[in-house]
N, C-alpha and C. Protein backbone atom coordinates (compact mmCIF):
# COMPACT_ATOMS: atom_id res chain seq x y z
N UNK A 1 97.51 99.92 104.71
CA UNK A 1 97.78 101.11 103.90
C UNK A 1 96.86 101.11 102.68
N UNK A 2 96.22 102.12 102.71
CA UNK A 2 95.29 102.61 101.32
C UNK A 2 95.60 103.38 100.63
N UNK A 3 96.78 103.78 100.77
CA UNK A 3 97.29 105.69 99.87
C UNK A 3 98.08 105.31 98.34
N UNK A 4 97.97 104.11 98.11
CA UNK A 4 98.83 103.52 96.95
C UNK A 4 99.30 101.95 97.13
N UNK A 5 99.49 101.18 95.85
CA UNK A 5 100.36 100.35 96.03
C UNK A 5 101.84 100.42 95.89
N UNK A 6 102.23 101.53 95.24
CA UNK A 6 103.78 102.00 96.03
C UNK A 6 103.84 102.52 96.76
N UNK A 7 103.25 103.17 97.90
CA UNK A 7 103.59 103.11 99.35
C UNK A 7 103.63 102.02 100.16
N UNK A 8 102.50 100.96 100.03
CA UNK A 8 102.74 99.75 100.29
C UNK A 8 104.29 98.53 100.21
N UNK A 9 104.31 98.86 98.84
CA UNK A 9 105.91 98.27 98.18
C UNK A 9 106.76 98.88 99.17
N UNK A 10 106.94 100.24 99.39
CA UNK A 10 107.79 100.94 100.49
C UNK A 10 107.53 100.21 102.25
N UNK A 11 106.89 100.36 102.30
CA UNK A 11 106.68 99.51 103.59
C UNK A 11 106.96 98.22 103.93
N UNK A 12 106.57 97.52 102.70
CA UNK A 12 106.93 96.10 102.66
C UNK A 12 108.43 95.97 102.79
N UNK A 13 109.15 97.04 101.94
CA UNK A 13 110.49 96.80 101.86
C UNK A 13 110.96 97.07 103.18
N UNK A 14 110.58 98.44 103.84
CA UNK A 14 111.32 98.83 104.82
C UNK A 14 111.11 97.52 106.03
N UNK A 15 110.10 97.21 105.84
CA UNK A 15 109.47 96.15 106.89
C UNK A 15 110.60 94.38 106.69
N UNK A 16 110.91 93.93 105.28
CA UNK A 16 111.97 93.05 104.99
C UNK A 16 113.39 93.63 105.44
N UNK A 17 113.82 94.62 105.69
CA UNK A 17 115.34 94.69 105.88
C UNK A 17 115.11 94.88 107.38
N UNK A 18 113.93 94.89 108.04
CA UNK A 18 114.35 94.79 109.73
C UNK A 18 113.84 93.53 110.11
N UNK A 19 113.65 92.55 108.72
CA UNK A 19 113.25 91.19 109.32
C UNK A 19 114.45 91.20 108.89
N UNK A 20 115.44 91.07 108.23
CA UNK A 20 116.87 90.68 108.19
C UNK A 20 117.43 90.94 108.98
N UNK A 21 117.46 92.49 109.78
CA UNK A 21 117.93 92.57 110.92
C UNK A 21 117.60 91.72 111.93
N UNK A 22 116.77 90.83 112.03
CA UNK A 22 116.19 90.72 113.10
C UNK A 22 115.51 91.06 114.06
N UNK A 23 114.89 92.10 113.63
CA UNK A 23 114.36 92.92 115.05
C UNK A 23 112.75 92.47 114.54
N UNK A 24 112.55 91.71 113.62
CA UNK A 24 111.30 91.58 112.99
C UNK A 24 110.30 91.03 114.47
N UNK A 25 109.06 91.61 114.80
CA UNK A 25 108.71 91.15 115.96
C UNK A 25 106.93 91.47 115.84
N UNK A 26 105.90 90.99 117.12
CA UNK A 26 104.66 91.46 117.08
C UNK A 26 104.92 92.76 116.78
N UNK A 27 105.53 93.90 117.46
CA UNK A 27 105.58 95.33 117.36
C UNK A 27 105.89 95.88 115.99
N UNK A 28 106.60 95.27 115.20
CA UNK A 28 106.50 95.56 113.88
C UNK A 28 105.58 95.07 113.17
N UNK A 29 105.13 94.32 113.38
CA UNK A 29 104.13 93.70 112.22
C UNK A 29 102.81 94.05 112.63
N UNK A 30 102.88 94.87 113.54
CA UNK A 30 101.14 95.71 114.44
C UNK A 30 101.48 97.02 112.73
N UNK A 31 102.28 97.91 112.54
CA UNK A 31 102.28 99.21 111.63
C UNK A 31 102.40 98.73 110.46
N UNK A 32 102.38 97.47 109.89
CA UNK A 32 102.46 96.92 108.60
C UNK A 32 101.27 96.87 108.18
């Protein structure tokens, strides 16, 4: 992501609460 570093922060976050879920996987971490 290049559009900001708070869009980034947003992603990062959304991207930590589905590693808590667990669903954290290659397929998520390919759109990060």
């Amino acid at each position: 992501m290049t559009e900001s570093s708070g869009a980034q922060a947003i992603v990062e976050d959304v991207f930590r609460k589905v590693a808590e879920a667990g669903l954290a996987g290659p397929e998520q971490q390919e759109w990060v």
